[in-house]
PDB file of N, CA and C in Angstrom:
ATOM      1  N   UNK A   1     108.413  96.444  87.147  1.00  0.00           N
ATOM      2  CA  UNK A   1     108.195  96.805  85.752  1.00  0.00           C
ATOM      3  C   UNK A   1     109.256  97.797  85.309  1.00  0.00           C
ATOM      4  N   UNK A   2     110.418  97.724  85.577  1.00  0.00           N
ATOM      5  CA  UNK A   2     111.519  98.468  85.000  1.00  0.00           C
ATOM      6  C   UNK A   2     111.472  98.589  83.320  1.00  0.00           C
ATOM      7  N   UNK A   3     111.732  99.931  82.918  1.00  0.00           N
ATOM      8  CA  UNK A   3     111.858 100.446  81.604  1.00  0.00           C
ATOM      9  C   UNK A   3     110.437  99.574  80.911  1.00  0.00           C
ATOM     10  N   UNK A   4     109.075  99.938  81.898  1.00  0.00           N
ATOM     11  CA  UNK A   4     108.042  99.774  81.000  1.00  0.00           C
ATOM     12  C   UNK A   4     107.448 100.893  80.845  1.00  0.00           C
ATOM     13  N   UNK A   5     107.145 101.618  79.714  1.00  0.00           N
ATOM     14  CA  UNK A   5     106.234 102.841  79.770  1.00  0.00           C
ATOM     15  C   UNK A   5     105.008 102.696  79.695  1.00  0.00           C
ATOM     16  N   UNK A   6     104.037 103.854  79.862  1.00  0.00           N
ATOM     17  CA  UNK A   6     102.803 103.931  80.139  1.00  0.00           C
ATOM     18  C   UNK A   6     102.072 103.322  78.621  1.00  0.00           C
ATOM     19  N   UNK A   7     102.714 103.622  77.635  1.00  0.00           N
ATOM     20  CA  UNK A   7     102.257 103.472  76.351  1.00  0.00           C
ATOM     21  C   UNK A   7     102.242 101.141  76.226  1.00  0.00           C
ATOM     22  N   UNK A   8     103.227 100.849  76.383  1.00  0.00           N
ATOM     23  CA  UNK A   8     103.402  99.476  76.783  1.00  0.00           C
ATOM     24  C   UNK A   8     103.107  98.868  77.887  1.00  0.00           C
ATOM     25  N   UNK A   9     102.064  99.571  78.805  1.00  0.00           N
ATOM     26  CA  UNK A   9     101.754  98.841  80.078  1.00  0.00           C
ATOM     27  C   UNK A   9     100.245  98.858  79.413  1.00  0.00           C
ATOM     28  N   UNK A  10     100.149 100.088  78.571  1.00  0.00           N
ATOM     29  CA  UNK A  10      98.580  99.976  78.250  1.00  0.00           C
ATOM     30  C   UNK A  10      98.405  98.365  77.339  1.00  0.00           C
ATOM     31  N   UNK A  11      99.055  98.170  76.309  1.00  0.00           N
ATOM     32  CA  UNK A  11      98.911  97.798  75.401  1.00  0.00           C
ATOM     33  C   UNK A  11      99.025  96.062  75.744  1.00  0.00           C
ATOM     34  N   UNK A  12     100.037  96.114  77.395  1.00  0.00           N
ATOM     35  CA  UNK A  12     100.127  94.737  77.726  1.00  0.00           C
ATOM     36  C   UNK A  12      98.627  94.565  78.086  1.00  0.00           C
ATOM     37  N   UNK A  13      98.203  95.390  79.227  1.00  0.00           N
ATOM     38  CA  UNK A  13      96.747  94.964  79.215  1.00  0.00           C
ATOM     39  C   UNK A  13      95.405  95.184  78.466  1.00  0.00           C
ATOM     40  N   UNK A  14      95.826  95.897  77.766  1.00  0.00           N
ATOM     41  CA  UNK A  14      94.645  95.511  76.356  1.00  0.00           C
ATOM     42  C   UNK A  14      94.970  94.253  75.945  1.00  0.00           C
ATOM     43  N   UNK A  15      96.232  93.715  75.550  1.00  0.00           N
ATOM     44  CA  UNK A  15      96.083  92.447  75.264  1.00  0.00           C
ATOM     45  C   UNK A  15      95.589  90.955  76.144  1.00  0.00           C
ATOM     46  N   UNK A  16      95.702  91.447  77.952  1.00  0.00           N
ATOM     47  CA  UNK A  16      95.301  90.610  78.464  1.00  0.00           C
ATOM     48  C   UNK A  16      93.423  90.441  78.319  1.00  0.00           C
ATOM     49  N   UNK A  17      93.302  91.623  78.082  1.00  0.00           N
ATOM     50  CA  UNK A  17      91.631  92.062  77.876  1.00  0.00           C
ATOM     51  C   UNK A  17      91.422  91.155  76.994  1.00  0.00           C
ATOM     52  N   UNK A  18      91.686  91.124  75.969  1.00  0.00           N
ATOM     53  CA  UNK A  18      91.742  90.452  74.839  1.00  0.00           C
ATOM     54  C   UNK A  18      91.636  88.791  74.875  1.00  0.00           C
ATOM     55  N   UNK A  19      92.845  88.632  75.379  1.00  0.00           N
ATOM     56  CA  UNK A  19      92.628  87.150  75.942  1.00  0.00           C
ATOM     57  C   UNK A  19      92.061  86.849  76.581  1.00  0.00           C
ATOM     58  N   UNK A  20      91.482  87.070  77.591  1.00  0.00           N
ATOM     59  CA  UNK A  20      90.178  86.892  78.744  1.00  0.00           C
ATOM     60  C   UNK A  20      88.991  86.854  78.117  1.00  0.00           C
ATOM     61  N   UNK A  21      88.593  88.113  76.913  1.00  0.00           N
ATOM     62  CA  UNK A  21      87.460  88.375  76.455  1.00  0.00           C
ATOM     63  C   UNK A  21      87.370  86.729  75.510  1.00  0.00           C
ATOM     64  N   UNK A  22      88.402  86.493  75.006  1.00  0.00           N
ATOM     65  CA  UNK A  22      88.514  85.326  73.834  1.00  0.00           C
ATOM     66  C   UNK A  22      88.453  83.859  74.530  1.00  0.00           C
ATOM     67  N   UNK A  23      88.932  83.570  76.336  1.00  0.00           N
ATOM     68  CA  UNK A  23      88.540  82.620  76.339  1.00  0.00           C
ATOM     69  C   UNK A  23      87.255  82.513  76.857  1.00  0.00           C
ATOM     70  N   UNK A  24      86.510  83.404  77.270  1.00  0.00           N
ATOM     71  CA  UNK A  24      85.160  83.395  78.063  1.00  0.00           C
ATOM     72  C   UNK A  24      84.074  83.105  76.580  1.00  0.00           C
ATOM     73  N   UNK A  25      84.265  84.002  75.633  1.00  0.00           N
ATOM     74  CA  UNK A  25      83.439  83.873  74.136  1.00  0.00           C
ATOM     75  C   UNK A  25      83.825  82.459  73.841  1.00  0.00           C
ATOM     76  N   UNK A  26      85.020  81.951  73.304  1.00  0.00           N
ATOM     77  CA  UNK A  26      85.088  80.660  73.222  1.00  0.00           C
ATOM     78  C   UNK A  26      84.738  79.343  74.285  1.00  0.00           C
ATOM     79  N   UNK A  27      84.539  79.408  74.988  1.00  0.00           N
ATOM     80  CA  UNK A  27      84.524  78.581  76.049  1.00  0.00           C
ATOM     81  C   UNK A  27      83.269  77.755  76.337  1.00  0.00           C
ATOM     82  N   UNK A  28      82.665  78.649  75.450  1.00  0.00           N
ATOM     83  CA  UNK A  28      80.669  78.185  74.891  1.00  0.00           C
ATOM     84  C   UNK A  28      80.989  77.661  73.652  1.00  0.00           C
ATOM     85  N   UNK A  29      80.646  76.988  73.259  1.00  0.00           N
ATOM     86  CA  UNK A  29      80.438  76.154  71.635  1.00  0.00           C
ATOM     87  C   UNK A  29      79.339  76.746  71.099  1.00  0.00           C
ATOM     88  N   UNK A  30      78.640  76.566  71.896  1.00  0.00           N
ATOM     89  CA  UNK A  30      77.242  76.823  70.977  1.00  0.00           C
ATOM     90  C   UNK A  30      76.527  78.418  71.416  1.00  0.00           C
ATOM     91  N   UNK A  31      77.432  78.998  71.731  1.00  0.00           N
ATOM     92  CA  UNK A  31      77.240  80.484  72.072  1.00  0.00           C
ATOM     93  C   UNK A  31      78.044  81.103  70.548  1.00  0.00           C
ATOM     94  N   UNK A  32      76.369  81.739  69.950  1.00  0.00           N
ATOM     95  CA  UNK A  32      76.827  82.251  68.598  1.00  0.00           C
ATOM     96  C   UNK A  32      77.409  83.883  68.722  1.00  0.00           C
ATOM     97  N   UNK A  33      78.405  84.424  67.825  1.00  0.00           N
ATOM     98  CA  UNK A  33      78.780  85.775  68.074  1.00  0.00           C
ATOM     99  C   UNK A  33      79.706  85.722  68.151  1.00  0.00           C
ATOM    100  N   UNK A  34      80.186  84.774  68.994  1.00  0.00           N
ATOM    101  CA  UNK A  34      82.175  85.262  69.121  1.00  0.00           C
ATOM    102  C   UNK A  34      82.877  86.241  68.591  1.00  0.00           C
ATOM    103  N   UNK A  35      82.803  86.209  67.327  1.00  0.00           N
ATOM    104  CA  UNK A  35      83.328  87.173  66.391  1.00  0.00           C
ATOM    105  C   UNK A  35      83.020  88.636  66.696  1.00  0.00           C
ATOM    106  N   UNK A  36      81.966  88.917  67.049  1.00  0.00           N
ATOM    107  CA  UNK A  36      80.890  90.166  67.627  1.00  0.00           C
ATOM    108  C   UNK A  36      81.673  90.552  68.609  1.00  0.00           C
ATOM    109  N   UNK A  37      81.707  89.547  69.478  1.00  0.00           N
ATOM    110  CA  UNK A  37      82.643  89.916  71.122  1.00  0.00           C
ATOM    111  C   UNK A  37      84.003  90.150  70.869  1.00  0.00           C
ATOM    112  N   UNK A  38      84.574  89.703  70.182  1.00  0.00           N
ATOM    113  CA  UNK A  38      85.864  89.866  69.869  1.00  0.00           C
ATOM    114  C   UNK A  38      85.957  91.358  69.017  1.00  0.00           C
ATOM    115  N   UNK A  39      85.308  91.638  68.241  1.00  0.00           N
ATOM    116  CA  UNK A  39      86.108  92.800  67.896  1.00  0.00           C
ATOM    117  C   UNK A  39      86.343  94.137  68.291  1.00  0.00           C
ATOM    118  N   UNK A  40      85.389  94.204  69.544  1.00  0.00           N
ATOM    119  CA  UNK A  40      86.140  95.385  70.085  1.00  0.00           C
ATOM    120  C   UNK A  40      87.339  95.534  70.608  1.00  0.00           C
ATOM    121  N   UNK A  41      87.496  94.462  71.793  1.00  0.00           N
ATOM    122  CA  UNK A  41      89.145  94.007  72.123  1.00  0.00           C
ATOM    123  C   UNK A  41      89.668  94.064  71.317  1.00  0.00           C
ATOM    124  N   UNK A  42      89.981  93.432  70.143  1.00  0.00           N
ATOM    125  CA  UNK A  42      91.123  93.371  69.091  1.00  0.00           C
ATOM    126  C   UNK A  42      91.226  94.898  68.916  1.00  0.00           C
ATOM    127  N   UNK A  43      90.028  95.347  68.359  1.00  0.00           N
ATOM    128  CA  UNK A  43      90.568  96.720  67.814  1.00  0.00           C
ATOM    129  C   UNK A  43      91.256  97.717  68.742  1.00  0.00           C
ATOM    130  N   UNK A  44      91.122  97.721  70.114  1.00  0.00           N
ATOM    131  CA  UNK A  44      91.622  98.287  71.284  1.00  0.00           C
ATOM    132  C   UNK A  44      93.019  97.645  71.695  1.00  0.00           C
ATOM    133  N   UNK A  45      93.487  96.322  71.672  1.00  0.00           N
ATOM    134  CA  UNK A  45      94.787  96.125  71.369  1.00  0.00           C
ATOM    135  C   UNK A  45      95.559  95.834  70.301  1.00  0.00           C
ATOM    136  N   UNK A  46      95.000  96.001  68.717  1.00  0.00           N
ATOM    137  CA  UNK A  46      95.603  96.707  68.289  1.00  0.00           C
ATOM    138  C   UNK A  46      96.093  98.182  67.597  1.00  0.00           C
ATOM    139  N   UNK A  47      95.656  98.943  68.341  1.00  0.00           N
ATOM    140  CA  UNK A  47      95.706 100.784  68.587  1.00  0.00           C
ATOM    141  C   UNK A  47      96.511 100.755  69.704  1.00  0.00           C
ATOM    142  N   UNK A  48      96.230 100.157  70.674  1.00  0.00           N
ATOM    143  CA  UNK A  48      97.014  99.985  72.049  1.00  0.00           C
ATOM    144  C   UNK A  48      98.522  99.694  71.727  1.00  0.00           C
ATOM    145  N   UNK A  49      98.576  98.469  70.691  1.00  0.00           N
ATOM    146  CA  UNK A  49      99.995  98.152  70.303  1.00  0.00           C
ATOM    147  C   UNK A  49     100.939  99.212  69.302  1.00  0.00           C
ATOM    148  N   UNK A  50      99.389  99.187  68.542  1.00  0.00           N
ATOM    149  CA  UNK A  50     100.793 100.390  67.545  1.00  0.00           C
ATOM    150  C   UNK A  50     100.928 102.001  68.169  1.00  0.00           C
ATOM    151  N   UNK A  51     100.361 102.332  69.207  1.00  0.00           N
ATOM    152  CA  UNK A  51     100.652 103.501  69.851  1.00  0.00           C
ATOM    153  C   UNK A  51     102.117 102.923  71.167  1.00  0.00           C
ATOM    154  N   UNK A  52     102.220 101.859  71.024  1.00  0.00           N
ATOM    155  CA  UNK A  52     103.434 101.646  72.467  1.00  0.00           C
ATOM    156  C   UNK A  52     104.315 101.577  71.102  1.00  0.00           C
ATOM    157  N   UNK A  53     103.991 101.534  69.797  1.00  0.00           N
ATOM    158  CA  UNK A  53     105.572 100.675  68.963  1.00  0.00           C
ATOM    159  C   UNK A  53     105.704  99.300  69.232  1.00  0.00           C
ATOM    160  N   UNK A  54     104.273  98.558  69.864  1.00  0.00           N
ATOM    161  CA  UNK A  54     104.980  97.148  69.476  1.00  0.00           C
ATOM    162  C   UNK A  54     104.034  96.246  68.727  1.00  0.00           C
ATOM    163  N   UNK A  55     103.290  96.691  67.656  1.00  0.00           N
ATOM    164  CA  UNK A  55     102.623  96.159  66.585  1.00  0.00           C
ATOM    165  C   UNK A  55     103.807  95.105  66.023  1.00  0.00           C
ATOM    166  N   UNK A  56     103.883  94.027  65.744  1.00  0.00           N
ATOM    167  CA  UNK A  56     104.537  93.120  65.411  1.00  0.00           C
ATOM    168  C   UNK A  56     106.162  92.582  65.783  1.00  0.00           C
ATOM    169  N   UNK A  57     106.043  92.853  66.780  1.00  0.00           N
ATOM    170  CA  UNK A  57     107.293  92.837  67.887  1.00  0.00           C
ATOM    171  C   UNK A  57     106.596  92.357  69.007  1.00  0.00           C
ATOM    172  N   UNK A  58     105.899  90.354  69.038  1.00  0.00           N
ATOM    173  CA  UNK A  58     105.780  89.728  69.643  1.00  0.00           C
ATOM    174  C   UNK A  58     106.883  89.460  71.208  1.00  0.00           C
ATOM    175  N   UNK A  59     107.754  89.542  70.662  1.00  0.00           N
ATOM    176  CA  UNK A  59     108.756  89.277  72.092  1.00  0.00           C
ATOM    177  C   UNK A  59     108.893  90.521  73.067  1.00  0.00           C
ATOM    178  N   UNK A  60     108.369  91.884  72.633  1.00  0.00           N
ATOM    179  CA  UNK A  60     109.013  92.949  73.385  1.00  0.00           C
ATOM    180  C   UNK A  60     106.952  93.286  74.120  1.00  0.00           C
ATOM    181  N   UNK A  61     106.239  93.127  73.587  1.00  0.00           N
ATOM    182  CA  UNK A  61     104.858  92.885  74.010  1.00  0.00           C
ATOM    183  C   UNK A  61     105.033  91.574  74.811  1.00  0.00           C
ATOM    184  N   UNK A  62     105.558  89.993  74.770  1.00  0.00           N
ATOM    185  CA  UNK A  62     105.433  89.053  75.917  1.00  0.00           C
ATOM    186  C   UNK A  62     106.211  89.706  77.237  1.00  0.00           C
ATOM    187  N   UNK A  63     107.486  90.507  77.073  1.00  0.00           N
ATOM    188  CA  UNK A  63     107.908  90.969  78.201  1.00  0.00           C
ATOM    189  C   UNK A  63     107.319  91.823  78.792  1.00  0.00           C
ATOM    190  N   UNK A  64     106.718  92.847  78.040  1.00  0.00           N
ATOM    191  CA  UNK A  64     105.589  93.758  79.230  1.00  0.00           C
ATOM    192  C   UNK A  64     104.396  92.819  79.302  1.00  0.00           C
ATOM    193  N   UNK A  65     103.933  91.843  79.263  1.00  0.00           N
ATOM    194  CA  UNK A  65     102.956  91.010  79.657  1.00  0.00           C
ATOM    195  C   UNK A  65     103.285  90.631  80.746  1.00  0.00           C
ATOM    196  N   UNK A  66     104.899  90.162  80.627  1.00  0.00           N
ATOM    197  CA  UNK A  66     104.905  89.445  81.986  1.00  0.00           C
ATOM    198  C   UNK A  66     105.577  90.351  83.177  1.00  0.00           C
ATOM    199  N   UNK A  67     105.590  91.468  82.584  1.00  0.00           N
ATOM    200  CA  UNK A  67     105.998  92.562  83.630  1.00  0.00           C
ATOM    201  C   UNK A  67     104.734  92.933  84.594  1.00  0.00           C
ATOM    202  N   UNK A  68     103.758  92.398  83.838  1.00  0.00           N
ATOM    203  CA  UNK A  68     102.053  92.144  84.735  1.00  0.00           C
ATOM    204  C   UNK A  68     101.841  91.420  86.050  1.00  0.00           C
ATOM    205  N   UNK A  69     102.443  90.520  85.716  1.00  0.00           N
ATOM    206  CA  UNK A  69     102.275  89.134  86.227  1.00  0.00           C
ATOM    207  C   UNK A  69     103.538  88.248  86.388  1.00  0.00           C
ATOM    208  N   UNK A  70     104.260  88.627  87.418  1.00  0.00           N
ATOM    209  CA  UNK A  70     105.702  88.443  88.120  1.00  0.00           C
ATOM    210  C   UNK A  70     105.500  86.430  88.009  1.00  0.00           C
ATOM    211  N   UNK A  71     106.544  85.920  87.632  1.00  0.00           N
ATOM    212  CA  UNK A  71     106.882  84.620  87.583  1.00  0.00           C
ATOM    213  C   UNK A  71     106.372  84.467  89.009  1.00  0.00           C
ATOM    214  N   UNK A  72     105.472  83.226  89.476  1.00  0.00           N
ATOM    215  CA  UNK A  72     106.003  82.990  91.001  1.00  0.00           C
ATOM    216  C   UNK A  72     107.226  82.384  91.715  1.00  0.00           C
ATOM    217  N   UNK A  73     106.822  82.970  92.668  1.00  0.00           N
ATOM    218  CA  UNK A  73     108.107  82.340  93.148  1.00  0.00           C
ATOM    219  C   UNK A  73     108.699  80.728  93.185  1.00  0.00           C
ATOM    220  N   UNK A  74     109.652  80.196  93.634  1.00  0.00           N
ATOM    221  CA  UNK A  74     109.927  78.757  93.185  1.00  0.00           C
ATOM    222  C   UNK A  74     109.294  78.277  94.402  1.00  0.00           C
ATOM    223  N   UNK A  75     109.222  76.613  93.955  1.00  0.00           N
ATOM    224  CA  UNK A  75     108.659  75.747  95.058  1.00  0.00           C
ATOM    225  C   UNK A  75     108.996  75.741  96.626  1.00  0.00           C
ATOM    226  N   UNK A  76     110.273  75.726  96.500  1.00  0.00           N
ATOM    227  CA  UNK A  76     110.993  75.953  97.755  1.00  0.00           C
ATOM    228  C   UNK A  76     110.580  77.035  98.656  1.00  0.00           C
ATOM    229  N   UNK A  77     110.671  78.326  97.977  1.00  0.00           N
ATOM    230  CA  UNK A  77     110.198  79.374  98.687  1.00  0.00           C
ATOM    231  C   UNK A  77     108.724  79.640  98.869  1.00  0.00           C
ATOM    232  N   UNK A  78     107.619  78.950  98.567  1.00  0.00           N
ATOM    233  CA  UNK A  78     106.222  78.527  98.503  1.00  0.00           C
ATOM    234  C   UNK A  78     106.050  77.980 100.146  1.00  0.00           C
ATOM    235  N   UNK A  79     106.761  76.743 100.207  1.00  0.00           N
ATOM    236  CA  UNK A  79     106.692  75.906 100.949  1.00  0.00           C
ATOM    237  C   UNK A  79     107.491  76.624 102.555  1.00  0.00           C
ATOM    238  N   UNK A  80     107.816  77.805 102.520  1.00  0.00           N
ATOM    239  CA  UNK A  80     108.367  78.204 104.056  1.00  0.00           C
ATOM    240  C   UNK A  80     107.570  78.711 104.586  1.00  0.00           C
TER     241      UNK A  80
END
């Protein structure tokens, strides 16, 4: 996680919170509320985002996302 700060490591995982919380609520059809479940996450990543500076600066929030969660490695190197 080079040149990630504490303020943008938070905010990557509030947003993973977020997404987790959104596919587990969605993932029921007929589980009413969603909206209910969802808004605490949202409101926690977005405070999370505009305290790192990356409230609408999608590309600089996907890179500390994936500063989370390292690419794996390639096939080749799987397979030794």
């Amino acid at each position: 996680m080079t040149g990630t700060t504490y303020p943008e490591l938070a905010a990557a995982q509030a947003c993973l919170r977020l997404l987790h919380t959104a596919r587990a609520a969605l993932s029921d059809p007929v589980a009413p509320g969603a909206a209910l479940l969802l808004a605490g996450p949202i409101a926690e990543a977005d405070e999370a985002l505009r305290k790192a500076g990356l409230a609408g600066n999608e590309a600089a929030l996907l890179d500390r996302v994936y500063d989370l969660a390292p690419l794996p490695a390639p096939r080749a190197e799987r397979l030794r």
